[in-house]
PDBML (XML) file of the C-alpha atoms, coordinates in Angstrom:
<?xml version="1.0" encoding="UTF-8" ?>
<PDBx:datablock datablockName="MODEL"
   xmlns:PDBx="http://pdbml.pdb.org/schema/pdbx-v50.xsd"
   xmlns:xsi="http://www.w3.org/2001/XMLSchema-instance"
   xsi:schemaLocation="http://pdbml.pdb.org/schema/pdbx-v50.xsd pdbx-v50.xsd">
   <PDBx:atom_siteCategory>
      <PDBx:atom_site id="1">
         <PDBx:B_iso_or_equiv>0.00</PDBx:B_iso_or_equiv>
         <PDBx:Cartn_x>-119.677</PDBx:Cartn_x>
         <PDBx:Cartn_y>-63.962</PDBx:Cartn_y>
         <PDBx:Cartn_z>171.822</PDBx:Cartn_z>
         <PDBx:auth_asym_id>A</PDBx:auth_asym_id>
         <PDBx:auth_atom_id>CA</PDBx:auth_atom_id>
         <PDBx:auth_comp_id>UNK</PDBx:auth_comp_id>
         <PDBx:auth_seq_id>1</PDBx:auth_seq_id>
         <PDBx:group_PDB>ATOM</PDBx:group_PDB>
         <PDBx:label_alt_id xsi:nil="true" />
         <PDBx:label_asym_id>A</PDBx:label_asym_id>
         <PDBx:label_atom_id>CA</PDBx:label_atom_id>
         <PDBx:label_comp_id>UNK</PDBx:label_comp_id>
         <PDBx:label_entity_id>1</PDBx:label_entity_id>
         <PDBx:label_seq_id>1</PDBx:label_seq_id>
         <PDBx:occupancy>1.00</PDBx:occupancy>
         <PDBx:pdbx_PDB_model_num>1</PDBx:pdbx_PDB_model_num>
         <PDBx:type_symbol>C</PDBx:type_symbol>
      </PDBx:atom_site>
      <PDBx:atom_site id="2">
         <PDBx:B_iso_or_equiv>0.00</PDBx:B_iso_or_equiv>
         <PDBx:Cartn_x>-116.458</PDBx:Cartn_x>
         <PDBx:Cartn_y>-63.151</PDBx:Cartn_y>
         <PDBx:Cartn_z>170.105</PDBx:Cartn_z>
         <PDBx:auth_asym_id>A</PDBx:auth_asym_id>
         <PDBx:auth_atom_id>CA</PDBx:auth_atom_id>
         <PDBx:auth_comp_id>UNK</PDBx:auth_comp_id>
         <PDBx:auth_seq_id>2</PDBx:auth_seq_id>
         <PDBx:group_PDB>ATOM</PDBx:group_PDB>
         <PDBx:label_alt_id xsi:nil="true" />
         <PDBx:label_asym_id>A</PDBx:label_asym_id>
         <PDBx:label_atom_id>CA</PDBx:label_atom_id>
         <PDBx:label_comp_id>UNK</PDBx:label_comp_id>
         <PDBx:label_entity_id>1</PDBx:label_entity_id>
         <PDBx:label_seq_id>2</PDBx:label_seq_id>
         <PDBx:occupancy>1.00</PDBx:occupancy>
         <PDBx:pdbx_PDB_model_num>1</PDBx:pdbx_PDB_model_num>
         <PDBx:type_symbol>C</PDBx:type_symbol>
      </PDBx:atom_site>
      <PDBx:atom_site id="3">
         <PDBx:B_iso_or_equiv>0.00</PDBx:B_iso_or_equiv>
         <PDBx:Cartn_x>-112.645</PDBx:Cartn_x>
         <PDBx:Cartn_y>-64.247</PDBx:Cartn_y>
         <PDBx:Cartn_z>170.603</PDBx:Cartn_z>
         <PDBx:auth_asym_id>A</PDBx:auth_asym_id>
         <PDBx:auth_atom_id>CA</PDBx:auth_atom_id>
         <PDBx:auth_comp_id>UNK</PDBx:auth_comp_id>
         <PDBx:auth_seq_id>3</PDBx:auth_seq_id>
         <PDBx:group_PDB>ATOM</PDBx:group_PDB>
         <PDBx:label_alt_id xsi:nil="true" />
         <PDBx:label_asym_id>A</PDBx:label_asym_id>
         <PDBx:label_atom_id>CA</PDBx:label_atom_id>
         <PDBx:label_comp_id>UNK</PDBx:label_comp_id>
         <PDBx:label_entity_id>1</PDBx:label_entity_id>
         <PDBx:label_seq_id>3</PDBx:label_seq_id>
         <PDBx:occupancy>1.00</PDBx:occupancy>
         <PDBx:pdbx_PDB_model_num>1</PDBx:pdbx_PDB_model_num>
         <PDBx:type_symbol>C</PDBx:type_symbol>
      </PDBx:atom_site>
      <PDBx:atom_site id="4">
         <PDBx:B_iso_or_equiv>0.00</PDBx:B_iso_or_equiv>
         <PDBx:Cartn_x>-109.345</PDBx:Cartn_x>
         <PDBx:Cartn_y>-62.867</PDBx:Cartn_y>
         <PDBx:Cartn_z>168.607</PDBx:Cartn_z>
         <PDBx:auth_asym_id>A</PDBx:auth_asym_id>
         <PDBx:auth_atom_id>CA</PDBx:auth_atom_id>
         <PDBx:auth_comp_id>UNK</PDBx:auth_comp_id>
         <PDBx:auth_seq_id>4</PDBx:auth_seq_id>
         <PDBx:group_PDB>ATOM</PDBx:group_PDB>
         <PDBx:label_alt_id xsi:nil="true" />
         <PDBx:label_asym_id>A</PDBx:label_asym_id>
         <PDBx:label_atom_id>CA</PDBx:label_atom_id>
         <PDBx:label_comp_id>UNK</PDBx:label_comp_id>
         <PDBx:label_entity_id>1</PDBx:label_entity_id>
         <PDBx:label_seq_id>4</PDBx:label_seq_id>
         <PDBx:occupancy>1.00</PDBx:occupancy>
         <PDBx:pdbx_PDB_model_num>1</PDBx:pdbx_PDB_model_num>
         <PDBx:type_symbol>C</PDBx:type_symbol>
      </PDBx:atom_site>
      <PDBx:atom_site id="5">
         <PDBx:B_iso_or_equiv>0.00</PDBx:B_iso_or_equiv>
         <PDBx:Cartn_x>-107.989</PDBx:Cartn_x>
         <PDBx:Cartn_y>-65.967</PDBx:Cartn_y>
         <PDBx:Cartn_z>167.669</PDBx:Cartn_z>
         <PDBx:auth_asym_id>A</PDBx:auth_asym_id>
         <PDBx:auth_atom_id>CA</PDBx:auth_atom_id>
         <PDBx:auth_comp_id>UNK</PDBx:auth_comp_id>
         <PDBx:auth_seq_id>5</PDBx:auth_seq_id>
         <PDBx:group_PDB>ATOM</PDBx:group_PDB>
         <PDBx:label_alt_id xsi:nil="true" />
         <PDBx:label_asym_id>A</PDBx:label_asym_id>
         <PDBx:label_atom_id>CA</PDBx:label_atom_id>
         <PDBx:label_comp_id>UNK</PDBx:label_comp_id>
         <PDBx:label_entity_id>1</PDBx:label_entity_id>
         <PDBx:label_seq_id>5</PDBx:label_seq_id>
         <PDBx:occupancy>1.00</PDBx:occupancy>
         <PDBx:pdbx_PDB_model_num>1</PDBx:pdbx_PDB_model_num>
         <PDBx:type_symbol>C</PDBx:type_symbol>
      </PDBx:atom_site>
      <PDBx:atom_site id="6">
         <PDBx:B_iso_or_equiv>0.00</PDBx:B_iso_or_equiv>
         <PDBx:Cartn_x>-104.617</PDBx:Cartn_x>
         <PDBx:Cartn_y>-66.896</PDBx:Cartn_y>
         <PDBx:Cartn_z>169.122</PDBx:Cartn_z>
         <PDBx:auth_asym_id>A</PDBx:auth_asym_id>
         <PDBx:auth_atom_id>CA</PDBx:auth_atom_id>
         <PDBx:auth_comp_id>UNK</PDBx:auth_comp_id>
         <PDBx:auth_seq_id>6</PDBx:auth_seq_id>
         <PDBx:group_PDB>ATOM</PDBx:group_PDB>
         <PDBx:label_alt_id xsi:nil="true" />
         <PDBx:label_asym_id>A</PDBx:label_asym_id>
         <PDBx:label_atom_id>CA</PDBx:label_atom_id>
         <PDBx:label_comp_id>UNK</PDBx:label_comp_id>
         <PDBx:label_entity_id>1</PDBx:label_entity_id>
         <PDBx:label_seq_id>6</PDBx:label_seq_id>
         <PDBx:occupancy>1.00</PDBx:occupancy>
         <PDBx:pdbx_PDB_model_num>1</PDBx:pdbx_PDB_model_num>
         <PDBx:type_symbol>C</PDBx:type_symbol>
      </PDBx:atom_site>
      <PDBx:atom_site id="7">
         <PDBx:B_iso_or_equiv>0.00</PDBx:B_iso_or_equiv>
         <PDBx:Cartn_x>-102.037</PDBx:Cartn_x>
         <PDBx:Cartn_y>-67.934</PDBx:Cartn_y>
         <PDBx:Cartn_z>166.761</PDBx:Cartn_z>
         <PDBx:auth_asym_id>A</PDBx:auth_asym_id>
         <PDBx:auth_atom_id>CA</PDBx:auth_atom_id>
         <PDBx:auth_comp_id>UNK</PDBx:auth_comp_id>
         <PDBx:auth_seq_id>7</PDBx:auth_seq_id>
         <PDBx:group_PDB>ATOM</PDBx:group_PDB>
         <PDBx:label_alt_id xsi:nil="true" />
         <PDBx:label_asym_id>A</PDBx:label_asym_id>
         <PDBx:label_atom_id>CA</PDBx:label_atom_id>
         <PDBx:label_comp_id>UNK</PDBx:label_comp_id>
         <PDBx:label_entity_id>1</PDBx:label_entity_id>
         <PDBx:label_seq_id>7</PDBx:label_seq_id>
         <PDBx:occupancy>1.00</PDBx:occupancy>
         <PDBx:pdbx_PDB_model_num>1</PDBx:pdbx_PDB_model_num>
         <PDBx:type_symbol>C</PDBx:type_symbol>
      </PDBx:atom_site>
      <PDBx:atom_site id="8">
         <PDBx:B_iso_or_equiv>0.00</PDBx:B_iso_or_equiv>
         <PDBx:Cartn_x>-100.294</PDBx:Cartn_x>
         <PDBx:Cartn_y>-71.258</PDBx:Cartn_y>
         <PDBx:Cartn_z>167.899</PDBx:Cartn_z>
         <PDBx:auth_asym_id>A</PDBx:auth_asym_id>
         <PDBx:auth_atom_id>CA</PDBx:auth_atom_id>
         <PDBx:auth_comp_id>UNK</PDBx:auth_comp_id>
         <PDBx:auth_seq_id>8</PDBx:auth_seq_id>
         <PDBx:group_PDB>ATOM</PDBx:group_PDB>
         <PDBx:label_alt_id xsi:nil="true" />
         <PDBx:label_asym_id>A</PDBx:label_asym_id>
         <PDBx:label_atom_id>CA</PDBx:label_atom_id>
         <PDBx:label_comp_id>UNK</PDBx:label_comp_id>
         <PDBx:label_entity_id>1</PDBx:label_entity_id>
         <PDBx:label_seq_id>8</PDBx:label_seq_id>
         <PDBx:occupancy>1.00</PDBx:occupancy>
         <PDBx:pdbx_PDB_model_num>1</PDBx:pdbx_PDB_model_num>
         <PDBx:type_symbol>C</PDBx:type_symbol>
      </PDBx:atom_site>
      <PDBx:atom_site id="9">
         <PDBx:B_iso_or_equiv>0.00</PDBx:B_iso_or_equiv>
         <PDBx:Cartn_x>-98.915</PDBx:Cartn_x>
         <PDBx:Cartn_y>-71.601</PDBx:Cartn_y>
         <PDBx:Cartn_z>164.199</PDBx:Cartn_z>
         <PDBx:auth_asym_id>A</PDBx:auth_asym_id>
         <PDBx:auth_atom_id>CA</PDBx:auth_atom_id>
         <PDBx:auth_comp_id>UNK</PDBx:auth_comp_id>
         <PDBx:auth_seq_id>9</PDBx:auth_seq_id>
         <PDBx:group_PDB>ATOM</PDBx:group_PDB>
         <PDBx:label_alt_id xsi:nil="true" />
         <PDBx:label_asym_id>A</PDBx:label_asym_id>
         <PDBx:label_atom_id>CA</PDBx:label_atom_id>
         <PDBx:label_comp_id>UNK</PDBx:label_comp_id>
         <PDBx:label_entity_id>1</PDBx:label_entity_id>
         <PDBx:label_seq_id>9</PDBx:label_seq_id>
         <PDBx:occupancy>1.00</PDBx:occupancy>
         <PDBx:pdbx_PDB_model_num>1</PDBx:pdbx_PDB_model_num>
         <PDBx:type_symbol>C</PDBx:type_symbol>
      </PDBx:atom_site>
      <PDBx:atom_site id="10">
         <PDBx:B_iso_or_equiv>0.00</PDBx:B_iso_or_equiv>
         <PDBx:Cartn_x>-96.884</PDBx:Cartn_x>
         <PDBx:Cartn_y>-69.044</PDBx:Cartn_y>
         <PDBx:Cartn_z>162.449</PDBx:Cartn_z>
         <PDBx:auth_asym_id>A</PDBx:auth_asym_id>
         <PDBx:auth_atom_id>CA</PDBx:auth_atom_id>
         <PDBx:auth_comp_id>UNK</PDBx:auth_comp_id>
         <PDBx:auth_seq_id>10</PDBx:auth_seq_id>
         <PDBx:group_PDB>ATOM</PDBx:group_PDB>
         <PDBx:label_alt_id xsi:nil="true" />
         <PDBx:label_asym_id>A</PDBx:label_asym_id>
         <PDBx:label_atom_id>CA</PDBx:label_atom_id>
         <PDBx:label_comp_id>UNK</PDBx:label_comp_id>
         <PDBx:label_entity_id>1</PDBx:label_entity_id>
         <PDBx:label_seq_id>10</PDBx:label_seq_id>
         <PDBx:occupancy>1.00</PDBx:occupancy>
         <PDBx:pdbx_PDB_model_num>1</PDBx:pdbx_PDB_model_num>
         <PDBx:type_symbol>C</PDBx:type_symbol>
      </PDBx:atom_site>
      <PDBx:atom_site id="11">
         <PDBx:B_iso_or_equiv>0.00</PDBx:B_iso_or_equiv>
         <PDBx:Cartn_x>-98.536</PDBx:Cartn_x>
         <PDBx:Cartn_y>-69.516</PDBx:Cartn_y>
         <PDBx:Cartn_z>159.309</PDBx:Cartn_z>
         <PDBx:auth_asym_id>A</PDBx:auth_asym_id>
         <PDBx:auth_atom_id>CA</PDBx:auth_atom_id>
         <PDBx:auth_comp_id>UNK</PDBx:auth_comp_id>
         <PDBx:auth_seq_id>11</PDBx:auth_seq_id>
         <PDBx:group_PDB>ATOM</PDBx:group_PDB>
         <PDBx:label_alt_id xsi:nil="true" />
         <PDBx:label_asym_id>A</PDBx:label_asym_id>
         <PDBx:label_atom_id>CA</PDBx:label_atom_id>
         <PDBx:label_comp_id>UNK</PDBx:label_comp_id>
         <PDBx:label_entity_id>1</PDBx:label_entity_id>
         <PDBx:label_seq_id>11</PDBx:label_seq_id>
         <PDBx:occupancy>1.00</PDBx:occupancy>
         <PDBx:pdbx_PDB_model_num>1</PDBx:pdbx_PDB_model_num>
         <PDBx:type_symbol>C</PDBx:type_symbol>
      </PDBx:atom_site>
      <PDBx:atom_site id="12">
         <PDBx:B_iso_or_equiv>0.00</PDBx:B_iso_or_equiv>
         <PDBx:Cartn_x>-101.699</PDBx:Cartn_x>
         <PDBx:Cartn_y>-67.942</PDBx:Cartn_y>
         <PDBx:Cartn_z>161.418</PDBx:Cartn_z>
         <PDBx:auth_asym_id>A</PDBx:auth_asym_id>
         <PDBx:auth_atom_id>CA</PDBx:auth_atom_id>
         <PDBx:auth_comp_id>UNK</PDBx:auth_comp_id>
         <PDBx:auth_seq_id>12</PDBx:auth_seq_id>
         <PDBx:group_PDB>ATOM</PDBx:group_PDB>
         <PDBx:label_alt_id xsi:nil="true" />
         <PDBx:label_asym_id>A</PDBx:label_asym_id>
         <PDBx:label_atom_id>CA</PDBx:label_atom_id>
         <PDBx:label_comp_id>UNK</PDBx:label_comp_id>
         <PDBx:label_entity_id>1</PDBx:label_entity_id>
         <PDBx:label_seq_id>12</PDBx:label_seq_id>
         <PDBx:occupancy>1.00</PDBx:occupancy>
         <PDBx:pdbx_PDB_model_num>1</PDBx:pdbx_PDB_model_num>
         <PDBx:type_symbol>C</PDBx:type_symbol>
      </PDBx:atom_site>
      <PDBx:atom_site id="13">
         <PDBx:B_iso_or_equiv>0.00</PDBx:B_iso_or_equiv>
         <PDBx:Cartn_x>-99.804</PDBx:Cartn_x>
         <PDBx:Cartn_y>-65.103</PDBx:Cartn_y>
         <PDBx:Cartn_z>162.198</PDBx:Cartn_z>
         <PDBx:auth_asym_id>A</PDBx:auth_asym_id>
         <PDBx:auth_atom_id>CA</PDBx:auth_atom_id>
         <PDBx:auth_comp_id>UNK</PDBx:auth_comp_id>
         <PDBx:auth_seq_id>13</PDBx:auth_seq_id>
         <PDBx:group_PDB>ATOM</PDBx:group_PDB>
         <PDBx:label_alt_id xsi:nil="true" />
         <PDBx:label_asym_id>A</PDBx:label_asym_id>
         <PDBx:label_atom_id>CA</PDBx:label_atom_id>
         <PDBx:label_comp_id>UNK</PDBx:label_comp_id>
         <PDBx:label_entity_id>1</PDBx:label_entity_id>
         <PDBx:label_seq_id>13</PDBx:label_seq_id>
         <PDBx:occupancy>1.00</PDBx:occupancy>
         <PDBx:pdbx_PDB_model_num>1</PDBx:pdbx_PDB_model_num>
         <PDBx:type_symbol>C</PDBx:type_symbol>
      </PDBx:atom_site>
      <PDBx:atom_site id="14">
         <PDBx:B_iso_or_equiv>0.00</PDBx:B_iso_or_equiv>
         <PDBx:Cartn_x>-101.136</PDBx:Cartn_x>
         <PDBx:Cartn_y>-63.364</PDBx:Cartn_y>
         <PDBx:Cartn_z>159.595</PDBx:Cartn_z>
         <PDBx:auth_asym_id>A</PDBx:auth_asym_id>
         <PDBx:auth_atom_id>CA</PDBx:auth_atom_id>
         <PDBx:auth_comp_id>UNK</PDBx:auth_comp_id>
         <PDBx:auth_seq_id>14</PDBx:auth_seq_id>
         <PDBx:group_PDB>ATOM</PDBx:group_PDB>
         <PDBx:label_alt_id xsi:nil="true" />
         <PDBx:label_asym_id>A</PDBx:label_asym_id>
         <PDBx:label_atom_id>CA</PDBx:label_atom_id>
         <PDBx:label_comp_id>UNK</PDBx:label_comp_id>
         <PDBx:label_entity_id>1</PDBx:label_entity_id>
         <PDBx:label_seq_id>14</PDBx:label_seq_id>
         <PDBx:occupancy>1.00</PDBx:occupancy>
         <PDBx:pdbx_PDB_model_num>1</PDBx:pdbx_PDB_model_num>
         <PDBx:type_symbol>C</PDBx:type_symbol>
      </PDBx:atom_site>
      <PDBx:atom_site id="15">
         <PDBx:B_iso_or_equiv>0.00</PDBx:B_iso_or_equiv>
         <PDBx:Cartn_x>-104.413</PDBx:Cartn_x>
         <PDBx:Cartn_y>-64.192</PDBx:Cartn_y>
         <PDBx:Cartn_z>159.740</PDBx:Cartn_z>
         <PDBx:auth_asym_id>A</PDBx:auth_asym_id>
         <PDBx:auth_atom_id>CA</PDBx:auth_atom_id>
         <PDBx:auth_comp_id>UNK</PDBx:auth_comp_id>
         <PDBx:auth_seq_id>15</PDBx:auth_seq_id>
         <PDBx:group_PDB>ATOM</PDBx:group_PDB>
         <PDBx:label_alt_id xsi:nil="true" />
         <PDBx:label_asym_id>A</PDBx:label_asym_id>
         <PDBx:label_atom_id>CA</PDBx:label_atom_id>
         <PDBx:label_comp_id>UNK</PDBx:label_comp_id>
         <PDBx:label_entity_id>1</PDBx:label_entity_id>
         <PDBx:label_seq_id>15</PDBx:label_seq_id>
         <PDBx:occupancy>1.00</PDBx:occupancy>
         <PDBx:pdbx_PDB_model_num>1</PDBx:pdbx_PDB_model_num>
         <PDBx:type_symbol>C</PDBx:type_symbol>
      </PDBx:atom_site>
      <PDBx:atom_site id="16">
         <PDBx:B_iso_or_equiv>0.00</PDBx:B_iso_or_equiv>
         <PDBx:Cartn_x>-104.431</PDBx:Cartn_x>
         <PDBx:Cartn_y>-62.461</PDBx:Cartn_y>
         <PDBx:Cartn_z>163.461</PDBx:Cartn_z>
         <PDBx:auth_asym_id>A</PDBx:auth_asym_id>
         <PDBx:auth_atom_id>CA</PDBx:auth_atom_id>
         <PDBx:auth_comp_id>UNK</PDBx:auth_comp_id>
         <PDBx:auth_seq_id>16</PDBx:auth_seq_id>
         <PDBx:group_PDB>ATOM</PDBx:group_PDB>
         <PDBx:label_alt_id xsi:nil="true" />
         <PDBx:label_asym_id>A</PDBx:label_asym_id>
         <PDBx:label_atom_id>CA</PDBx:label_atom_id>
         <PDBx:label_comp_id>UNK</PDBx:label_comp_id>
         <PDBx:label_entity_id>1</PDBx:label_entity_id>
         <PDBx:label_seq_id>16</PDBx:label_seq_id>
         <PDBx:occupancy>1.00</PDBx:occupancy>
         <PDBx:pdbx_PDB_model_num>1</PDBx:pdbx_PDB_model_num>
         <PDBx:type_symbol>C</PDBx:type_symbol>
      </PDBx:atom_site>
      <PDBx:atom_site id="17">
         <PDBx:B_iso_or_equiv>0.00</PDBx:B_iso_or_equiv>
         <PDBx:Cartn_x>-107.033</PDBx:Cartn_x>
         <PDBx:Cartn_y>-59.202</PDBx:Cartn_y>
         <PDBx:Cartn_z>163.708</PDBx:Cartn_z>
         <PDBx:auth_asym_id>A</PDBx:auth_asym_id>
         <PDBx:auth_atom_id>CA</PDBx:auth_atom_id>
         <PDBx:auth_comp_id>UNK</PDBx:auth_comp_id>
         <PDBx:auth_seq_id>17</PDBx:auth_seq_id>
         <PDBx:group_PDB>ATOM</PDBx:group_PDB>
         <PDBx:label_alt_id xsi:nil="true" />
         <PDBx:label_asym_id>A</PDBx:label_asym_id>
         <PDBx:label_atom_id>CA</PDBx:label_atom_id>
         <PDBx:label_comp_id>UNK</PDBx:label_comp_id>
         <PDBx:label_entity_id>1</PDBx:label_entity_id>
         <PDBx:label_seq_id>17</PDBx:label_seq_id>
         <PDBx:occupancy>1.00</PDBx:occupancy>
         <PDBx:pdbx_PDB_model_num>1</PDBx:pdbx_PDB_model_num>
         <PDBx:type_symbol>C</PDBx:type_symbol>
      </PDBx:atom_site>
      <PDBx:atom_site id="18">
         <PDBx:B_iso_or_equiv>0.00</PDBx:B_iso_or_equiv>
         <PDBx:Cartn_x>-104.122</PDBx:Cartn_x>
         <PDBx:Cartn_y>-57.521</PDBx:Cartn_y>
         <PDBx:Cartn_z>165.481</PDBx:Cartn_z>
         <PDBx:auth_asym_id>A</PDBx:auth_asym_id>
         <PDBx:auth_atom_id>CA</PDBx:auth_atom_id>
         <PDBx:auth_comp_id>UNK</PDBx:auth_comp_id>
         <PDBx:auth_seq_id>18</PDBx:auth_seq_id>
         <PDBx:group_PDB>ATOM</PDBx:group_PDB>
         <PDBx:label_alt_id xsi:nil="true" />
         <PDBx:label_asym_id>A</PDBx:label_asym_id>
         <PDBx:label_atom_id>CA</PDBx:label_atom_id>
         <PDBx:label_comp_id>UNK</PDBx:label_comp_id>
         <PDBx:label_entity_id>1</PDBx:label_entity_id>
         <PDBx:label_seq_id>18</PDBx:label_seq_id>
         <PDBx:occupancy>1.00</PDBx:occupancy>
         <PDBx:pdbx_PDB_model_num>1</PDBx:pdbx_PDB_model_num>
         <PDBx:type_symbol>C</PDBx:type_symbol>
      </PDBx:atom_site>
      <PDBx:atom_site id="19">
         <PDBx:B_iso_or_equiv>0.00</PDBx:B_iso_or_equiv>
         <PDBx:Cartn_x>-102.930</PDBx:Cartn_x>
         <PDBx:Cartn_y>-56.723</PDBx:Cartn_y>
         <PDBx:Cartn_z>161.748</PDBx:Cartn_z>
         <PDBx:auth_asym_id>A</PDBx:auth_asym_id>
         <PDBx:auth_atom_id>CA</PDBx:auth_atom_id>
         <PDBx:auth_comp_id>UNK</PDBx:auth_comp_id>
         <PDBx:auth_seq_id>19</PDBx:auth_seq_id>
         <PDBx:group_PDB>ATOM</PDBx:group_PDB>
         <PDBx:label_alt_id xsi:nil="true" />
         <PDBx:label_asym_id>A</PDBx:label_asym_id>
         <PDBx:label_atom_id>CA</PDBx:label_atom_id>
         <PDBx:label_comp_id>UNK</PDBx:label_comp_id>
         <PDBx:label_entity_id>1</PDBx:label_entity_id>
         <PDBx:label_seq_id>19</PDBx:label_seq_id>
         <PDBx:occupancy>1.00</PDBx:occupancy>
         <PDBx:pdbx_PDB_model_num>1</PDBx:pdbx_PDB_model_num>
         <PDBx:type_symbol>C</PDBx:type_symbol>
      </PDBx:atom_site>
      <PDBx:atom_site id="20">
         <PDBx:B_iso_or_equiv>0.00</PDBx:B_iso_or_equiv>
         <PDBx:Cartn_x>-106.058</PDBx:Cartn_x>
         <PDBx:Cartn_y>-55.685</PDBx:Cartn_y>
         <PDBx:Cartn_z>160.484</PDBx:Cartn_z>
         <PDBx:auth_asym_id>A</PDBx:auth_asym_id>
         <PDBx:auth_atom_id>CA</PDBx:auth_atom_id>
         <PDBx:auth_comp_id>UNK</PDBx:auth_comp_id>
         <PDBx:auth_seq_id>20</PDBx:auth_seq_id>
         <PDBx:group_PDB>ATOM</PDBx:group_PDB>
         <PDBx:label_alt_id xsi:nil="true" />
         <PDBx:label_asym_id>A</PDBx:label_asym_id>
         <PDBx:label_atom_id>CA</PDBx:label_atom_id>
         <PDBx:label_comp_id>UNK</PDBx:label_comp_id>
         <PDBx:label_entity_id>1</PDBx:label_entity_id>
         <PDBx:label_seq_id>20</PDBx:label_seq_id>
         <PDBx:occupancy>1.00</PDBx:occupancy>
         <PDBx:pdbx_PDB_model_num>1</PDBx:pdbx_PDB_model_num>
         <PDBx:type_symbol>C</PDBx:type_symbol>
      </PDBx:atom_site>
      <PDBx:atom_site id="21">
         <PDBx:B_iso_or_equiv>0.00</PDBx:B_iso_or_equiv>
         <PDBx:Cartn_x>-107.364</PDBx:Cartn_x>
         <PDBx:Cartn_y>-53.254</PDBx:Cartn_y>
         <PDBx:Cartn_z>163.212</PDBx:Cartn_z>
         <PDBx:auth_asym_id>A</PDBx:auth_asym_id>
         <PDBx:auth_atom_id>CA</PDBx:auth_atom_id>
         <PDBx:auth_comp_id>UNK</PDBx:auth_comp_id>
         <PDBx:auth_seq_id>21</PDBx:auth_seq_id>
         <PDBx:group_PDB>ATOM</PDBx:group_PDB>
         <PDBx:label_alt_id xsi:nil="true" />
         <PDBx:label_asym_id>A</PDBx:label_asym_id>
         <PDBx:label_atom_id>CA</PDBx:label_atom_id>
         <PDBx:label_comp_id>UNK</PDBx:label_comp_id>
         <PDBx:label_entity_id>1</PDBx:label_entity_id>
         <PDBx:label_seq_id>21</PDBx:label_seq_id>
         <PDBx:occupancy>1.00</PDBx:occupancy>
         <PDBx:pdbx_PDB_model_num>1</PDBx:pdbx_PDB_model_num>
         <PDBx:type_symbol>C</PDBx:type_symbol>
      </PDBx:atom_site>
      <PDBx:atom_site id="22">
         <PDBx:B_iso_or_equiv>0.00</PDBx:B_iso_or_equiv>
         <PDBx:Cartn_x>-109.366</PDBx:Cartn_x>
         <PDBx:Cartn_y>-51.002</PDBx:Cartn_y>
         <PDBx:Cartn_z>161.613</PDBx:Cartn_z>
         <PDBx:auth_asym_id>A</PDBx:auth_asym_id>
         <PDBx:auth_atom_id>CA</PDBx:auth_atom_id>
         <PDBx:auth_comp_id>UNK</PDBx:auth_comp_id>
         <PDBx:auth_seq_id>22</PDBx:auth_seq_id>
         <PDBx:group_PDB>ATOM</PDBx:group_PDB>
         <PDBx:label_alt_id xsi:nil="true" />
         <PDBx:label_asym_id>A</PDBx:label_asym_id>
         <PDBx:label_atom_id>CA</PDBx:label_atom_id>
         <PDBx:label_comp_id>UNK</PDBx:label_comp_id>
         <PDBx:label_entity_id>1</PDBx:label_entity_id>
         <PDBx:label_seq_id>22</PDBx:label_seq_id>
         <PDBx:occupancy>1.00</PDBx:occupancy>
         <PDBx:pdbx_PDB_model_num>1</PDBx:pdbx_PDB_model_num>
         <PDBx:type_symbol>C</PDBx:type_symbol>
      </PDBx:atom_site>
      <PDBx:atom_site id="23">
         <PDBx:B_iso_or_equiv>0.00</PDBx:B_iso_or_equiv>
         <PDBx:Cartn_x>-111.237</PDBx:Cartn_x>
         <PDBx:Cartn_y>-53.230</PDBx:Cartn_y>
         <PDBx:Cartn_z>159.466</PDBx:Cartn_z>
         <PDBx:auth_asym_id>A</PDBx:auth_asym_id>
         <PDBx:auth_atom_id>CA</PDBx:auth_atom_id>
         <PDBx:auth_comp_id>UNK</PDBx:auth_comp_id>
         <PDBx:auth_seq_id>23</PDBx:auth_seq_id>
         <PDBx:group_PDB>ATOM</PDBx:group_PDB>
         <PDBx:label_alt_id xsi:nil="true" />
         <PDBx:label_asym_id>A</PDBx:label_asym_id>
         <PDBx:label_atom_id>CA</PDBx:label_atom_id>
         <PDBx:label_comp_id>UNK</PDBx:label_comp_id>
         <PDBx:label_entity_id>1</PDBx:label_entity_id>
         <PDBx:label_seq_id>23</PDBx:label_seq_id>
         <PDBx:occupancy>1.00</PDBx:occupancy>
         <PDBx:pdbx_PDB_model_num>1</PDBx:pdbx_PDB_model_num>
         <PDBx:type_symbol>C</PDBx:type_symbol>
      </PDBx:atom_site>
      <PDBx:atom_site id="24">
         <PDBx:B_iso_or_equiv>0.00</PDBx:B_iso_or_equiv>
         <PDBx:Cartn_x>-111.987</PDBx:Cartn_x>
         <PDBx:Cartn_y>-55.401</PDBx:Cartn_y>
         <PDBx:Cartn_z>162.800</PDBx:Cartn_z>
         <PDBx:auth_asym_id>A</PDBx:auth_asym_id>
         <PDBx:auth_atom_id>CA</PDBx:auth_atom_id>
         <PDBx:auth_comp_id>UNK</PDBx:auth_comp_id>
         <PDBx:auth_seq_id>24</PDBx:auth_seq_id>
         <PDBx:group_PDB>ATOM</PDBx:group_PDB>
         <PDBx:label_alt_id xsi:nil="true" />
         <PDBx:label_asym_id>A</PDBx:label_asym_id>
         <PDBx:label_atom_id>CA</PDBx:label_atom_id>
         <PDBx:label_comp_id>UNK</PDBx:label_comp_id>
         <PDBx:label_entity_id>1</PDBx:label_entity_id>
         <PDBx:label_seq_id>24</PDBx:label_seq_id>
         <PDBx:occupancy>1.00</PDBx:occupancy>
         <PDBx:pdbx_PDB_model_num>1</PDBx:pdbx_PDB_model_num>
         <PDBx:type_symbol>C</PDBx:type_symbol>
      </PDBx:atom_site>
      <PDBx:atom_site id="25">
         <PDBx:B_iso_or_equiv>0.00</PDBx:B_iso_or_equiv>
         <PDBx:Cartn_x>-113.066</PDBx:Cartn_x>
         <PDBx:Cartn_y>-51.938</PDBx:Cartn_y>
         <PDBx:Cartn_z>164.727</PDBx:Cartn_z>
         <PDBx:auth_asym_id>A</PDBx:auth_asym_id>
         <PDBx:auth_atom_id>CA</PDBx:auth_atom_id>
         <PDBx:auth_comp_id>UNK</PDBx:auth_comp_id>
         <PDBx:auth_seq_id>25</PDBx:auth_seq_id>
         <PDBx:group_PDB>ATOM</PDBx:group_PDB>
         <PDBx:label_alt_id xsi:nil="true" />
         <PDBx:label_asym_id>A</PDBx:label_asym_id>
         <PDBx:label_atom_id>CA</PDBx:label_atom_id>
         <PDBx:label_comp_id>UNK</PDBx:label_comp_id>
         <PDBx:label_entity_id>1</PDBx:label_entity_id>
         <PDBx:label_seq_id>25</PDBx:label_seq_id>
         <PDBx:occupancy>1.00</PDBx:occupancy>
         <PDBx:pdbx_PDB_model_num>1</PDBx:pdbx_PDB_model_num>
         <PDBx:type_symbol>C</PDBx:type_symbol>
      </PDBx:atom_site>
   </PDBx:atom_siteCategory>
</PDBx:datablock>
């Protein structure tokens, strides 16, 4: 099973797959 991460940290922002959408598609 998979989960998007949440970011709690802004230095995770980043790292969140709602920036990198077609890669994570």
């Amino acid at each position: 099973k998979l989960l998007y991460a949440i970011a709690y940290d802004k230095k995770m922002i980043k790292n969140s797959l709602f920036f990198h959408q077609e890669v994570t598609n």
